[in-house]
N, C-alpha and C. Protein backbone atom coordinates (compact mmCIF):
# COMPACT_ATOMS: atom_id res chain seq x y z
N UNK A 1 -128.73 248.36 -9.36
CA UNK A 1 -128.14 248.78 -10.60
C UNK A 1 -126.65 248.56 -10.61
N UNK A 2 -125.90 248.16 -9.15
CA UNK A 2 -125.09 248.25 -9.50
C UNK A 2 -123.98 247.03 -8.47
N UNK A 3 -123.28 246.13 -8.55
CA UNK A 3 -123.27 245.13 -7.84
C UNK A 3 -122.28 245.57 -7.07
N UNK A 4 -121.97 245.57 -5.43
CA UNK A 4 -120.98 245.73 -4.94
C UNK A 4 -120.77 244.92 -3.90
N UNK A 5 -119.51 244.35 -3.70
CA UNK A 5 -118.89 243.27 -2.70
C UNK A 5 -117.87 243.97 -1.67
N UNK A 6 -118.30 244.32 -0.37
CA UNK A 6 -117.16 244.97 0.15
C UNK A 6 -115.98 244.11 0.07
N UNK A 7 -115.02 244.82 0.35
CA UNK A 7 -113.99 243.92 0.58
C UNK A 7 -113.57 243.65 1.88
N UNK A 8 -113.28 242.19 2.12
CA UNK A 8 -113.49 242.27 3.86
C UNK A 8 -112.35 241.52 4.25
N UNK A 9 -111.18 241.42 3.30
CA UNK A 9 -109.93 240.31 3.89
C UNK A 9 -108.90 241.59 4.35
N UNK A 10 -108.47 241.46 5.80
CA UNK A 10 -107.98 242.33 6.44
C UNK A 10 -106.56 243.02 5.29
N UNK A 11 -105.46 242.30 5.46
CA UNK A 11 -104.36 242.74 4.25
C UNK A 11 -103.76 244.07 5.30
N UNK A 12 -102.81 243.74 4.14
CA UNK A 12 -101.90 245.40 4.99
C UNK A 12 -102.62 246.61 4.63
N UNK A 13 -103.05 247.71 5.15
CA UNK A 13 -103.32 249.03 5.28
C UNK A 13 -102.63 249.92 3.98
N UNK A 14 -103.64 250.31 2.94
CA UNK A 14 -102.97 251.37 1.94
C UNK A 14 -102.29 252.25 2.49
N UNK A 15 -101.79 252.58 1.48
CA UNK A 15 -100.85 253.86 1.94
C UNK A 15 -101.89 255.18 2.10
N UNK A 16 -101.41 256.00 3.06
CA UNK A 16 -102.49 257.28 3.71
C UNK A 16 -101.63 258.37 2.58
N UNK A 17 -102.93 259.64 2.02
CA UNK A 17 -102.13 260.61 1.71
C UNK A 17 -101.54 261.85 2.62
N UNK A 18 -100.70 262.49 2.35
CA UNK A 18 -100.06 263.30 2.95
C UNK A 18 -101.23 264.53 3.22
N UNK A 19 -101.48 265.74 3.70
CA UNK A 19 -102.11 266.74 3.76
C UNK A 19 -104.35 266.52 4.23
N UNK A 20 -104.91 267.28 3.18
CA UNK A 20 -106.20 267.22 3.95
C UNK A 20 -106.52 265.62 4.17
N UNK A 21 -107.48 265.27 5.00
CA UNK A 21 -107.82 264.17 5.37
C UNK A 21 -108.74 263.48 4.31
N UNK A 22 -108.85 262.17 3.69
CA UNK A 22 -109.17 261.98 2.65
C UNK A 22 -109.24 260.22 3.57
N UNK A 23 -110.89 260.13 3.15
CA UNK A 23 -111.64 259.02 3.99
C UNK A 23 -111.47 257.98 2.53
N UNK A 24 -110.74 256.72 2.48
CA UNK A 24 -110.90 255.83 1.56
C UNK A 24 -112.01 254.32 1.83
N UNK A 25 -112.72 254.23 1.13
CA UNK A 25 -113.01 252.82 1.61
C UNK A 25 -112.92 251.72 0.19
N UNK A 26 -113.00 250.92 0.18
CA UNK A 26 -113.04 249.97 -0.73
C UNK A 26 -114.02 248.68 -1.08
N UNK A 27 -114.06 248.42 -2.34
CA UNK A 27 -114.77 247.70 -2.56
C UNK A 27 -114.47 246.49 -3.43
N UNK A 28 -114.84 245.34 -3.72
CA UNK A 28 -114.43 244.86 -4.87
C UNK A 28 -115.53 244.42 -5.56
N UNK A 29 -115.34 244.73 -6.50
CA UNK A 29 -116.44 244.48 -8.24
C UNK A 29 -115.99 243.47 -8.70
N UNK A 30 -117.03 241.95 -9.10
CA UNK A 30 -116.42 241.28 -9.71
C UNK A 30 -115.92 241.36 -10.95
N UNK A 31 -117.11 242.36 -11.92
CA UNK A 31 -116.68 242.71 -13.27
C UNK A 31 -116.24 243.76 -13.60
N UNK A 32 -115.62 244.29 -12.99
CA UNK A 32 -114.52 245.58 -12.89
C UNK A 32 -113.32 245.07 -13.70
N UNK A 33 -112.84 246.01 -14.37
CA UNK A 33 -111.32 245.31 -15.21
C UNK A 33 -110.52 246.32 -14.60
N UNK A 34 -110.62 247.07 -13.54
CA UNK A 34 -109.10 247.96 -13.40
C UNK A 34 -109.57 248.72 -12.13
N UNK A 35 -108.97 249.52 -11.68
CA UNK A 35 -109.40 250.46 -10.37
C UNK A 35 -110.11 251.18 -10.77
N UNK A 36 -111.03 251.41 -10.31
CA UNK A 36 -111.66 253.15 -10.50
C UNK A 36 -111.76 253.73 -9.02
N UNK A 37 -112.41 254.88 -9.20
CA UNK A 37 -112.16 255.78 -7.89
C UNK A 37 -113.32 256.55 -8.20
N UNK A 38 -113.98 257.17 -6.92
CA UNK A 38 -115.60 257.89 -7.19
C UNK A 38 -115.25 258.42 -5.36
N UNK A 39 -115.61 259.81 -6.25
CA UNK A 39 -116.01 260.96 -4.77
C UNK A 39 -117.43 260.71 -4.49
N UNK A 40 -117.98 260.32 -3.53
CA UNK A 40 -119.08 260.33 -2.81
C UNK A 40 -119.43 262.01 -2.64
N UNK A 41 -120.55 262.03 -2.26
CA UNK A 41 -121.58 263.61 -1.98
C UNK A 41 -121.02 263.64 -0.85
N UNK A 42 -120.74 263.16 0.35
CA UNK A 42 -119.95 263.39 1.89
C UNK A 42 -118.37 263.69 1.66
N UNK A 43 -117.51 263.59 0.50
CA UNK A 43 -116.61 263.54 0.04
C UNK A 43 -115.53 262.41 0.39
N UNK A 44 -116.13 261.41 1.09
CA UNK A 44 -115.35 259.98 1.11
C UNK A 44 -114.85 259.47 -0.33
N UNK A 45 -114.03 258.50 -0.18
CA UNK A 45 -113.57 258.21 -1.68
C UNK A 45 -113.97 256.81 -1.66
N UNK A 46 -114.67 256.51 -2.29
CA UNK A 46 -114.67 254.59 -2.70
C UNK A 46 -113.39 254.50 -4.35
N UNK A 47 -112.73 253.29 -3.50
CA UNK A 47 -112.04 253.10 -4.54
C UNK A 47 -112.57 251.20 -4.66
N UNK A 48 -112.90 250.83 -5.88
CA UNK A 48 -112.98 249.89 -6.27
C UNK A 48 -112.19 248.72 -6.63
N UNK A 49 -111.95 247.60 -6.58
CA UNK A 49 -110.90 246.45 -6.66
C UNK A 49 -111.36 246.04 -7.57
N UNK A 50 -111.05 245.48 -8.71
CA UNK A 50 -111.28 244.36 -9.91
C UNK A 50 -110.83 243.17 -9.18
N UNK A 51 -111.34 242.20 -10.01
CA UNK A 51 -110.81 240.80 -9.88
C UNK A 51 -109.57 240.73 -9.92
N UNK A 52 -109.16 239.81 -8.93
CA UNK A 52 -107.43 239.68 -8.55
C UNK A 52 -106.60 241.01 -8.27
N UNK A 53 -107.08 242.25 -8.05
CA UNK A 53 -106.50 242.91 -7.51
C UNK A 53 -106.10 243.19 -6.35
N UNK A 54 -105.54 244.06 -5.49
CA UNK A 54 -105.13 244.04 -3.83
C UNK A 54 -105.55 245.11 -3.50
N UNK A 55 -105.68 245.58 -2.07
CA UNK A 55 -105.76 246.58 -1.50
C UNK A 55 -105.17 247.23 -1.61
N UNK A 56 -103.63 247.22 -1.37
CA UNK A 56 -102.14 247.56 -1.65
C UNK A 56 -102.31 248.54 -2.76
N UNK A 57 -102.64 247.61 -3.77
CA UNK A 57 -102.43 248.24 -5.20
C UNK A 57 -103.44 249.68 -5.31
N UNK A 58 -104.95 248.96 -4.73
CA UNK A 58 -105.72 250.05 -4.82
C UNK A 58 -105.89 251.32 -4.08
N UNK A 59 -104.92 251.07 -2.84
CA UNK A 59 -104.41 252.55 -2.04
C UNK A 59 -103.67 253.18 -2.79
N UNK A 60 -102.18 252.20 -3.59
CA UNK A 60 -101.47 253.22 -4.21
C UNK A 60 -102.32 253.64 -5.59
N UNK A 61 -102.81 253.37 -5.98
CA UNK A 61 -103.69 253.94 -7.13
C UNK A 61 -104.38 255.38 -6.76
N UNK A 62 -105.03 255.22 -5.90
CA UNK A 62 -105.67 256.10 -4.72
C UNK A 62 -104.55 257.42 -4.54
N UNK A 63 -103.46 256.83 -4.36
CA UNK A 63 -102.70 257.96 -3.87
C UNK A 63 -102.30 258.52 -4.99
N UNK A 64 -101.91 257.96 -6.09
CA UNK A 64 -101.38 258.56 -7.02
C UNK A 64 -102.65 259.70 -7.99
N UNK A 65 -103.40 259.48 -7.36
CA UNK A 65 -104.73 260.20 -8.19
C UNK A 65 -105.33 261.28 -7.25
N UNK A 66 -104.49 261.52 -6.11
CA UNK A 66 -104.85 262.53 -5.49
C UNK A 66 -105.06 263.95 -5.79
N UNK A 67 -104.50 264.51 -6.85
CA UNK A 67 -104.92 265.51 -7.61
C UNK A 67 -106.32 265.73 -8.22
N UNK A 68 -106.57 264.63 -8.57
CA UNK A 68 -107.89 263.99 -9.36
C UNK A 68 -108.83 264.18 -7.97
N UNK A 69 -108.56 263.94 -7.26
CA UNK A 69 -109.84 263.26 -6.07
C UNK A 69 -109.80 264.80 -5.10
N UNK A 70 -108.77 265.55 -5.40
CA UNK A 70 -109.11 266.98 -4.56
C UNK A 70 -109.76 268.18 -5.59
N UNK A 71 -109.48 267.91 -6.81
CA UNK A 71 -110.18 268.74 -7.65
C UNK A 71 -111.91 267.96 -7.69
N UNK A 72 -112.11 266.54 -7.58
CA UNK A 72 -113.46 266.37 -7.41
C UNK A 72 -114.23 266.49 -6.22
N UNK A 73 -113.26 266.66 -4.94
CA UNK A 73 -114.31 267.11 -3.74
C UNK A 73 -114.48 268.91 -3.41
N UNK A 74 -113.47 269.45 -4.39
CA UNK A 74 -113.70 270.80 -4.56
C UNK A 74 -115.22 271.30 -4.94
N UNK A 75 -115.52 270.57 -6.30
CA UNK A 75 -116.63 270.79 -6.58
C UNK A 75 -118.03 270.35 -6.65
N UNK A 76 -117.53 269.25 -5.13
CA UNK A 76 -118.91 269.09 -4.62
C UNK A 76 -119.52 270.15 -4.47
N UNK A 77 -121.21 269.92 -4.46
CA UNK A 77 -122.23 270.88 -4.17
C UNK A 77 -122.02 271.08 -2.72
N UNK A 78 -122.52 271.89 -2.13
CA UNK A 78 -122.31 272.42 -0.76
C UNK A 78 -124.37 271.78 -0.20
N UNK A 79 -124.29 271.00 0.18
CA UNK A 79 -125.77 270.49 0.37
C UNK A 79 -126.29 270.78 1.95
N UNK A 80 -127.63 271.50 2.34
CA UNK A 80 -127.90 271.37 3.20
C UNK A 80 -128.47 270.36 3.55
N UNK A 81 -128.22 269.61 4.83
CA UNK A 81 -128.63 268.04 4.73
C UNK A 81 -130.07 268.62 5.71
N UNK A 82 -130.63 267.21 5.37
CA UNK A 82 -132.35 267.61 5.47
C UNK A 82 -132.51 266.47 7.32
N UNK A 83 -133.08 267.38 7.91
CA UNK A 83 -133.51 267.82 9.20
C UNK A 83 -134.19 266.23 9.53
N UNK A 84 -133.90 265.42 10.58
CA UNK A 84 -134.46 264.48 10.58
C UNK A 84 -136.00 264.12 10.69
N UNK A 85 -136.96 265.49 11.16
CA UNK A 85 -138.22 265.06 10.44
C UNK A 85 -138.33 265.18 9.02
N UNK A 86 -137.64 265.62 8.12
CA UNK A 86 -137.77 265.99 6.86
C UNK A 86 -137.69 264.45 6.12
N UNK A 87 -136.37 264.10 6.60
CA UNK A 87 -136.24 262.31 6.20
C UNK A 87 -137.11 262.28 6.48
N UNK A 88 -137.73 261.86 7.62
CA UNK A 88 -138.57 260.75 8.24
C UNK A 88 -140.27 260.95 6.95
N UNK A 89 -140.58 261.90 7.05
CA UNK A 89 -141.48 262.77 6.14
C UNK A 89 -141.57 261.84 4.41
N UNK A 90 -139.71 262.26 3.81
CA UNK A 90 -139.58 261.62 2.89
C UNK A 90 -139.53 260.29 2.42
N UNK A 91 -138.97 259.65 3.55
CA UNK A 91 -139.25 258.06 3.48
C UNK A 91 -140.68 257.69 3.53
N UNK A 92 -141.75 258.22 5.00
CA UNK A 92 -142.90 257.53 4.49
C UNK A 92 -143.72 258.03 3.27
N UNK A 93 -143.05 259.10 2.45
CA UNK A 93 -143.72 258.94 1.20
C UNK A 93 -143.49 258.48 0.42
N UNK A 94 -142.33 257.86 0.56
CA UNK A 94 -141.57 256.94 -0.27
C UNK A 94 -142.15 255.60 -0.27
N UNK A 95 -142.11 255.16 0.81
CA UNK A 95 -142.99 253.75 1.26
C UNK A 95 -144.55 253.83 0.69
N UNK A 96 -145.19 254.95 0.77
CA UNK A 96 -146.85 254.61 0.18
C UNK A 96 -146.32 255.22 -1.65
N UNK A 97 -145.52 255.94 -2.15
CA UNK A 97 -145.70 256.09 -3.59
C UNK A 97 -145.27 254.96 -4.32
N UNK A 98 -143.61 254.59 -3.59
CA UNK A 98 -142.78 253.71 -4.72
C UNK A 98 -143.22 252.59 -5.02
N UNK A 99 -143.89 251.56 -4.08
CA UNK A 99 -144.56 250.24 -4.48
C UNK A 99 -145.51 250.09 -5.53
N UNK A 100 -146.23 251.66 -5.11
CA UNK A 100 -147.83 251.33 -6.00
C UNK A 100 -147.36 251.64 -7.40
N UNK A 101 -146.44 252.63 -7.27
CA UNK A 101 -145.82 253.21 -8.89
C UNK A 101 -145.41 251.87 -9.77
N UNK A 102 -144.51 251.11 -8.81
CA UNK A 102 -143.68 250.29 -9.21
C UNK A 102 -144.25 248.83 -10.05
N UNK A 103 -145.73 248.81 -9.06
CA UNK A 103 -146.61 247.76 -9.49
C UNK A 103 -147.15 247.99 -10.32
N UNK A 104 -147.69 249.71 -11.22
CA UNK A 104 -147.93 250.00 -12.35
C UNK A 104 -147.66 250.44 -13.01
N UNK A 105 -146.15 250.28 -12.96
CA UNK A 105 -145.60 250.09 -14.26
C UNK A 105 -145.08 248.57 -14.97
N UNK A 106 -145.03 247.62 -13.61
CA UNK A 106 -145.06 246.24 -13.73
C UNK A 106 -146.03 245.67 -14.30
N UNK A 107 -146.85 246.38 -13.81
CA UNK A 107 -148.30 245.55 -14.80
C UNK A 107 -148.82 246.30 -16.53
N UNK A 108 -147.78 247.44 -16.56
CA UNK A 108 -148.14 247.52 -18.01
C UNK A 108 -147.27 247.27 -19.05
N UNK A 109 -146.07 246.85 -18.16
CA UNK A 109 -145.17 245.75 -19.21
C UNK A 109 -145.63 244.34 -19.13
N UNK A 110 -146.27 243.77 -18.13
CA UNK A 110 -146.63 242.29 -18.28
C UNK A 110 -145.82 241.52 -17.26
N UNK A 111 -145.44 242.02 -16.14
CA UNK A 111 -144.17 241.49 -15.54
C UNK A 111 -144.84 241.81 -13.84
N UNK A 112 -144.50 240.54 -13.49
CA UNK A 112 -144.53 240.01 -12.02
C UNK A 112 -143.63 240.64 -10.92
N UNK A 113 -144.11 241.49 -10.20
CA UNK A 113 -142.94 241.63 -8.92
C UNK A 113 -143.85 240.93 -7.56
N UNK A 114 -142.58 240.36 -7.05
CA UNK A 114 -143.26 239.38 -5.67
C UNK A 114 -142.60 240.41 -4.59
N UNK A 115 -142.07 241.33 -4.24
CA UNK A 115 -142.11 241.95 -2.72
C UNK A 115 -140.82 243.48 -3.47
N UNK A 116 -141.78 244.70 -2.73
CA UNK A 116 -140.52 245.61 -2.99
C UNK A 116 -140.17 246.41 -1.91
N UNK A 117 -138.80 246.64 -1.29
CA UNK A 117 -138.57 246.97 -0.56
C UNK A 117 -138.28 248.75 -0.39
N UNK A 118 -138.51 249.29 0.17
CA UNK A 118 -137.90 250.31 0.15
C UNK A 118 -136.11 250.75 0.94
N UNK A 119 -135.80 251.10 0.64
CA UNK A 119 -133.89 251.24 1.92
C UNK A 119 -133.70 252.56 1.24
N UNK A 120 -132.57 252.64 2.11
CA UNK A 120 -131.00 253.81 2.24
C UNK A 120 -130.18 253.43 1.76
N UNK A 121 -130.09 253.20 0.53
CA UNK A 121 -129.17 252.34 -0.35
C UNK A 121 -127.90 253.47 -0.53
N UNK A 122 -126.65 253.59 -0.34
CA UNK A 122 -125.79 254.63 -0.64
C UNK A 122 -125.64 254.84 -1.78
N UNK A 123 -125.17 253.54 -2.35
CA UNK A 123 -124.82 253.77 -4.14
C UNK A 123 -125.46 253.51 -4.91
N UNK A 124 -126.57 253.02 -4.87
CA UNK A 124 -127.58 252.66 -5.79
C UNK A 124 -128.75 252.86 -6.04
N UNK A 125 -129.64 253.23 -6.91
CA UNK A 125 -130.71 253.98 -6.45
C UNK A 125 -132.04 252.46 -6.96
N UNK A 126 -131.30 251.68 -6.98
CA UNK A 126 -132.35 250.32 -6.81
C UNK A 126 -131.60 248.77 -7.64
N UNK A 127 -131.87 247.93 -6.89
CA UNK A 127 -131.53 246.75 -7.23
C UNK A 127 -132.74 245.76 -7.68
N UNK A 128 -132.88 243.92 -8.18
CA UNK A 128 -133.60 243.30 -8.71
C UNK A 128 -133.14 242.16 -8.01
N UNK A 129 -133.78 241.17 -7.56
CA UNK A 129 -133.19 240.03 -7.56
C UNK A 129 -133.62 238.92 -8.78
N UNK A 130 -133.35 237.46 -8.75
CA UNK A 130 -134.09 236.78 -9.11
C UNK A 130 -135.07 236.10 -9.06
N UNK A 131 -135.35 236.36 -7.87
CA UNK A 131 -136.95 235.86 -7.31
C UNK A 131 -137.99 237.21 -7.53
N UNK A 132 -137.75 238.20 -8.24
CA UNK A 132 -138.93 239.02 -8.71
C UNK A 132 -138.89 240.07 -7.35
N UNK A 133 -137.95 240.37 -6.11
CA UNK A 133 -137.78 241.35 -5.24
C UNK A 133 -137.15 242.51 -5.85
N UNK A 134 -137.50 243.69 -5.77
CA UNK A 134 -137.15 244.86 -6.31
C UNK A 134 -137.14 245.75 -5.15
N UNK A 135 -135.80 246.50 -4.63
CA UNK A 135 -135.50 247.61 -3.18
C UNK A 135 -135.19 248.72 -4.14
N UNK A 136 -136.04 250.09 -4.05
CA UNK A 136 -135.43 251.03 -3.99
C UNK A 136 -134.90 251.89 -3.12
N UNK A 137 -134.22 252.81 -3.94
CA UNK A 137 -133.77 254.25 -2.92
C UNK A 137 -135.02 255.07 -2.44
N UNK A 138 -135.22 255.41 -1.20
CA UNK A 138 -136.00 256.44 -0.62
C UNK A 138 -136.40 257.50 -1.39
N UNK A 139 -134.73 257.81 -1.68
CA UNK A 139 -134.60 258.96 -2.35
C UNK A 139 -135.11 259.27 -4.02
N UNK A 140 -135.44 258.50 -4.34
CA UNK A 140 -136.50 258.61 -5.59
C UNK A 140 -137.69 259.32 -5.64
N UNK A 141 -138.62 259.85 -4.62
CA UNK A 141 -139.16 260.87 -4.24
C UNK A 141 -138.85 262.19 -4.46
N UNK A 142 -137.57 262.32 -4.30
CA UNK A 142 -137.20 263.49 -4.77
C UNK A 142 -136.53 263.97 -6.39
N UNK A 143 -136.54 262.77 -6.86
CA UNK A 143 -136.35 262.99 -8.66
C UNK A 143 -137.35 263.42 -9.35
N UNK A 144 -137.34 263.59 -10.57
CA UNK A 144 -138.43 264.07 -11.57
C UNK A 144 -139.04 263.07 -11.79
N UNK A 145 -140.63 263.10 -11.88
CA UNK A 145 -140.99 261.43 -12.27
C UNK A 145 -140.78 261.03 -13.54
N UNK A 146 -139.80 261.08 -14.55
CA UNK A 146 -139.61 260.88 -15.33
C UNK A 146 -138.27 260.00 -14.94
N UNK A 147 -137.35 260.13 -14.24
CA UNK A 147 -136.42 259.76 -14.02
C UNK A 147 -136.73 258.83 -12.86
N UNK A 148 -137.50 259.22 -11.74
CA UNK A 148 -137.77 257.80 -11.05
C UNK A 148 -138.48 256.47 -12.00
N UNK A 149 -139.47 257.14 -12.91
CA UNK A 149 -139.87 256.02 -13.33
C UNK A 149 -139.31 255.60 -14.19
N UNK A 150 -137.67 255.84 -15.07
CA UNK A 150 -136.87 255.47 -15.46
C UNK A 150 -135.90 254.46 -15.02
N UNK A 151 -135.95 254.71 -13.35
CA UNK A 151 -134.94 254.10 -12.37
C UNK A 151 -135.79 252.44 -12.25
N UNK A 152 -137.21 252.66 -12.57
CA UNK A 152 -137.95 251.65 -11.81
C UNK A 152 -138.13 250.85 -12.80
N UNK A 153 -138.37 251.47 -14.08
CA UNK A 153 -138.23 250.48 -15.77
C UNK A 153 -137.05 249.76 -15.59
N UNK A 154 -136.10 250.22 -15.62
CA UNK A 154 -134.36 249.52 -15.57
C UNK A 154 -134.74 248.32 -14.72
N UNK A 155 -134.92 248.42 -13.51
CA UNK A 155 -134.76 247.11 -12.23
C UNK A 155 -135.99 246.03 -12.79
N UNK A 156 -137.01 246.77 -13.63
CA UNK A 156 -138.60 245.72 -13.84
C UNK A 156 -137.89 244.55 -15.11
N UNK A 157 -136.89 245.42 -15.89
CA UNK A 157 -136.02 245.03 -17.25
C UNK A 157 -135.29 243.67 -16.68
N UNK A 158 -134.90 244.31 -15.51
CA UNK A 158 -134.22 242.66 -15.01
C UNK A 158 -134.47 241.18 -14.97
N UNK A 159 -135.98 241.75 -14.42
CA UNK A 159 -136.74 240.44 -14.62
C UNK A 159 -136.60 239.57 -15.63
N UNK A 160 -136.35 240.43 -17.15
CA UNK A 160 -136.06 239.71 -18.38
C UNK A 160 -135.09 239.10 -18.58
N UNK A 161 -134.21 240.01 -17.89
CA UNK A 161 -132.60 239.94 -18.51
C UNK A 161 -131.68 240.22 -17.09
N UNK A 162 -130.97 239.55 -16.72
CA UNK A 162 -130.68 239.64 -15.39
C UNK A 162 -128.83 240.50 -15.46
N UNK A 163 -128.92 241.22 -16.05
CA UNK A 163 -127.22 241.18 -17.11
C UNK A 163 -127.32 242.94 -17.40
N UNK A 164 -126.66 243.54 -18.20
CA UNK A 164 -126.41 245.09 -18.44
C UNK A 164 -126.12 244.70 -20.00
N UNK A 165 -126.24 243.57 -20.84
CA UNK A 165 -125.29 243.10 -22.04
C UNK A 165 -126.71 244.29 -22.81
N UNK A 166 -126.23 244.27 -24.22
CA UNK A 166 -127.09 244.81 -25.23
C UNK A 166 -128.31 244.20 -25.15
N UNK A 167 -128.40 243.16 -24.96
CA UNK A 167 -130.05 242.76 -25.67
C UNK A 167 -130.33 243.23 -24.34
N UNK A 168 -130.14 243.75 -23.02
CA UNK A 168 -130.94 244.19 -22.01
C UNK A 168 -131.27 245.59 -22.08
N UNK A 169 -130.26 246.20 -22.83
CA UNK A 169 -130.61 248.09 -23.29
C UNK A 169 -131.30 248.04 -23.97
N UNK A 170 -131.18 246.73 -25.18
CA UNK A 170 -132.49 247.20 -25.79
C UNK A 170 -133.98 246.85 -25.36
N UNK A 171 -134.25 246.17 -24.80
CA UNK A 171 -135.34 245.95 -23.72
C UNK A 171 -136.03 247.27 -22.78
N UNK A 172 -134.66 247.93 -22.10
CA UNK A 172 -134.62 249.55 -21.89
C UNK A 172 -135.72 250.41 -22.70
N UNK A 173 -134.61 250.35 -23.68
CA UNK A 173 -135.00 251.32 -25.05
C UNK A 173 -136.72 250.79 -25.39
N UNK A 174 -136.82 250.05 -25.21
CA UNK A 174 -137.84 249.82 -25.96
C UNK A 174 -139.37 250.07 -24.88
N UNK A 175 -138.98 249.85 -23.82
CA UNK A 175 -139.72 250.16 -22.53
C UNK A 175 -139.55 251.68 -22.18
N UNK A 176 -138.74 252.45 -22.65
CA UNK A 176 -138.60 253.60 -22.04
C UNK A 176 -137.65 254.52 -22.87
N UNK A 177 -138.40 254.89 -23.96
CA UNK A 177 -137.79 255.36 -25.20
C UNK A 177 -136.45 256.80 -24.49
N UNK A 178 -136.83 256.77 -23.71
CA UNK A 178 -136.10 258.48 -22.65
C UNK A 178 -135.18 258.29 -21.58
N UNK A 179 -134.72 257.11 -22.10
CA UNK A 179 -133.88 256.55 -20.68
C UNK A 179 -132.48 257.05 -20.93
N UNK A 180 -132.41 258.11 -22.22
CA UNK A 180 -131.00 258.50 -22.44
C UNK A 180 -131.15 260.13 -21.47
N UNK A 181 -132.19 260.54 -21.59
CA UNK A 181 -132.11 261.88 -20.83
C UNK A 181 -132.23 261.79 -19.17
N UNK A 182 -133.02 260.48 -18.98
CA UNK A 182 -133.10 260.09 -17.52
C UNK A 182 -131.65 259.80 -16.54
N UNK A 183 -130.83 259.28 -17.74
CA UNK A 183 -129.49 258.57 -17.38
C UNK A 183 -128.62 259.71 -16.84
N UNK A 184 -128.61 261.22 -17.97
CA UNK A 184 -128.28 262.52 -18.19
C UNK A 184 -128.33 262.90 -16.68
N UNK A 185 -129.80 262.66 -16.43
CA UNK A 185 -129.92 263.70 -15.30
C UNK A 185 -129.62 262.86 -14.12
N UNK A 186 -129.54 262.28 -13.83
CA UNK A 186 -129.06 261.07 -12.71
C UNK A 186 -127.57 261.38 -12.36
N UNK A 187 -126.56 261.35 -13.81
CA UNK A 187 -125.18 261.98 -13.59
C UNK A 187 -125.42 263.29 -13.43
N UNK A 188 -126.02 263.95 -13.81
CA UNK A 188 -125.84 265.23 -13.21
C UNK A 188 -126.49 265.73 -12.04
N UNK A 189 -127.46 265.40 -11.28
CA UNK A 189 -127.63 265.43 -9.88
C UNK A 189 -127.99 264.50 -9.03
N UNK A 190 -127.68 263.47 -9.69
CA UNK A 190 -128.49 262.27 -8.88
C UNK A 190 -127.27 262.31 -7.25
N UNK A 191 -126.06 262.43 -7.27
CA UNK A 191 -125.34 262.83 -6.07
C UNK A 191 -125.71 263.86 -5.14
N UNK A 192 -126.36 264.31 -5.53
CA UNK A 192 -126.88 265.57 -4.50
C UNK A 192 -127.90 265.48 -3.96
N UNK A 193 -128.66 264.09 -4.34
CA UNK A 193 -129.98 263.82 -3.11
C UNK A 193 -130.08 263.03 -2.38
């Protein structure tokens, strides 16, 4: 759902902020028009690069928004993280639900998937390629099935439309008349699982 390119050309080192410790990493988006900045659930900060931007720039951006980025790790949720049989538990139910789900809902739009993967995707809770491969998040098991099978309409949509432009929402819309309340609840807890 969402394209990301680390950024991997060494460059000089952003500037660090002064006081609590504040983990930055970076990324660059090709279709990004400006910096943005996003608190992670661990409270790391990804700060994002647009095209032709620098590291440089995007540390000091970073720094100057430090007000912003301590009032958003304030109100992270306080999450108890789940016990490594608990993962282990949730993934293989992840692996026998998400494929079969995924294949029927593929087959009642009319649409071909050739292999789906399951991962630990950090930021994304599923991608598409163009060869008809579809990876979700594990963590879709633990959404409402209304909203996983919202997550899984979006990536099947690709197949059509390989893009986020309008004629692909409406493709959305038209596959999944509820994808405005699914979207809802995704920003509002989809970070906390």
């Amino acid at each position: 759902m969402q394209l990301d390119l680390p950024f991997l050309s060494p460059g000089p080192p952003p500037p660090r902020p002064a006081g609590p410790s504040v983990q930055f990493y970076f990324v660059r988006h090709r279709q990004a028009r400006r910096y943005l900045l996003r608190v992670d659930p661990d409270g790391r900060v990804r700060v994002t690069i647009p095209r032709g931007g620098s590291k440089r720039e995007a540390g000091a951006f970073a720094v100057r928004h430090l007000d912003w980025i301590a009032r958003q790790r304030a109100n992270l949720p306080v999450r108890a993280g789940l016990s490594t049989e608990e993962r282990r538990t949730l993934i293989g139910q992840a692996r026998r639900e998400l494929p079969q789900r995924l294949r029927q809902l593929a087959g009642a739009h009319g649409l071909l998937v050739t292999r789906v993967s399951i991962r630990n995707q950090r930021s994304r809770w599923g991608s598409c390629g163009r060869d008809g491969h579809i990876s979700l998040n594990w963590r879709l098991v633990r959404m409402p099935d209304l909203v996983r099978d919202y997550v899984m309409i979006h990536e099947l949509m690709h197949l059509l439309q390989m893009d986020h432009s309008p004629a692909y929402w409406k493709l959305v819309e038209r596959a999944f008349p509820a994808h405005e309340a699914a979207r809802r609840w995704l920003r509002a807890h989809g970070r906390g699982l």
